[in-house]
Protein backbone atom coordinates (compact mmCIF):
# COMPACT_ATOMS: atom_id res chain seq x y z
CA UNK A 1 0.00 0.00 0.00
CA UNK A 2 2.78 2.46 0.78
CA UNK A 3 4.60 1.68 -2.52
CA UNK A 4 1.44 2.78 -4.58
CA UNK A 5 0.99 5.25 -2.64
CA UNK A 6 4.20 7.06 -3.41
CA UNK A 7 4.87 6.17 -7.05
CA UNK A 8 0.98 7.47 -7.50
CA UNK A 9 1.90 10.83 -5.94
CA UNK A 10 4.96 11.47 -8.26
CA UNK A 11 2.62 10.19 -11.68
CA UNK A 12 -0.21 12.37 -10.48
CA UNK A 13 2.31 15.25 -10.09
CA UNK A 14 3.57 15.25 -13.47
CA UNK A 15 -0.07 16.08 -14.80
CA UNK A 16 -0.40 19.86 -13.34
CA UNK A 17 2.67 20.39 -15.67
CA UNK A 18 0.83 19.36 -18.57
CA UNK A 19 -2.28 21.60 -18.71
CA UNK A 20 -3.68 25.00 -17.54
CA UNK A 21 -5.71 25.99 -14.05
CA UNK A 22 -8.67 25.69 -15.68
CA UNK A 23 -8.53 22.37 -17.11
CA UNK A 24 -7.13 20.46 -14.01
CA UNK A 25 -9.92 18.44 -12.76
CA UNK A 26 -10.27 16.80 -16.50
CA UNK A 27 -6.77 16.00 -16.81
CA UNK A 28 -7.02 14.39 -13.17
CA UNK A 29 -10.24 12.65 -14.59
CA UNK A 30 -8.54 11.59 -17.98
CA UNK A 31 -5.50 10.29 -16.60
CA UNK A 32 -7.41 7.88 -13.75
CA UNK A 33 -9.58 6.40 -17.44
CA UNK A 34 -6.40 5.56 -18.58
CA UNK A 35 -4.78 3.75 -15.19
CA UNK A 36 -8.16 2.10 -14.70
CA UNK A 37 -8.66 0.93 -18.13
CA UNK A 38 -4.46 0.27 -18.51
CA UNK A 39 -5.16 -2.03 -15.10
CA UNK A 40 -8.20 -4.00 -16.39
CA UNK A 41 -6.25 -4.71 -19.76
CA UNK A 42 -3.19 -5.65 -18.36
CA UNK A 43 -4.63 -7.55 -15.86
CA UNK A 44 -6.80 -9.80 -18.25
CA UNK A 45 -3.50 -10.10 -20.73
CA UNK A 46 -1.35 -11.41 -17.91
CA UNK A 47 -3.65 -13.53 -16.49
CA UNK A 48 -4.58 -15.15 -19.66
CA UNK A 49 -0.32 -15.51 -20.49
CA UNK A 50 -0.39 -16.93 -16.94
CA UNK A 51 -3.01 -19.56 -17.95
CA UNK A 52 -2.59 -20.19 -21.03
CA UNK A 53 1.82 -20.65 -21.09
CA UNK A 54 2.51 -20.44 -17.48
CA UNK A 55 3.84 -18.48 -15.19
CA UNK A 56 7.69 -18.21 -16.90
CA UNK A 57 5.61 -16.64 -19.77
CA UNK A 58 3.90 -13.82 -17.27
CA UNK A 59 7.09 -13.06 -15.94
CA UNK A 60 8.59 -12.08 -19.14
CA UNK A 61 6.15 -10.34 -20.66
CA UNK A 62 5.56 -7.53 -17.80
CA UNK A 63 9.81 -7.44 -17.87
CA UNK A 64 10.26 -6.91 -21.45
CA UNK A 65 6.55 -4.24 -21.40
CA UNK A 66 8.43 -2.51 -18.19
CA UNK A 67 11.37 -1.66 -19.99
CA UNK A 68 9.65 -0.20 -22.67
CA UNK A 69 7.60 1.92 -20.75
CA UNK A 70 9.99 3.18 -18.51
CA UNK A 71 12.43 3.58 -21.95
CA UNK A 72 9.58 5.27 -23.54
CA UNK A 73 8.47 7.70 -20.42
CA UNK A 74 12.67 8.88 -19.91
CA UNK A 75 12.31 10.00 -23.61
CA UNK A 76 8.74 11.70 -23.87
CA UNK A 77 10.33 13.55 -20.35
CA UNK A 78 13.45 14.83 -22.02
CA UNK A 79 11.73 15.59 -25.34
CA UNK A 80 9.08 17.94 -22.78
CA UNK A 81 12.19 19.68 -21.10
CA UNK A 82 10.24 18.53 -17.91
CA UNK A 83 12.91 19.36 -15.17
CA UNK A 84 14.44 16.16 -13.37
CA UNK A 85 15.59 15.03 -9.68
């Protein structure tokens, strides 16, 4: 629980510096569609890897995905000029 907690504040952080005042509270809204819907489909992928190869299988697959993402976020943040740690 404390884990999510903390990497949550720091992703729901980054969205003030991505729109105005006025359109805060849609952003916010937005960007909980996406982690809800992102959970339910990655959820039901795994699981069905899980089932249908084995757990080996799983494993790998949320590796390999987690690399890209975190490749892919450390290059959409440099390309913004959003100001690291």
């Amino acid at each position: 629980m404390c884990i999510r907690d903390s990497v949550e504040t720091v992703q729901r952080a980054l969205v003030p510096d991505y729109v105005g005042q006025n359109l805060r509270g849609t952003a916010y809204g937005v960007y909980y569609l996406l982690v809800g819907s992102a959970f339910f489909v990655s959820n039901a992928v795994v699981g069905s890897l899980w089932e249908l190869f084995g757990s080996s299988v799983a494993v790998t697959y949320s590796i390999v995905l987690s690399v890209v993402a975190i490749s892919a976020m450390l290059l959409f943040v440099r390309k913004k000029g959003v100001k690291r740690f």
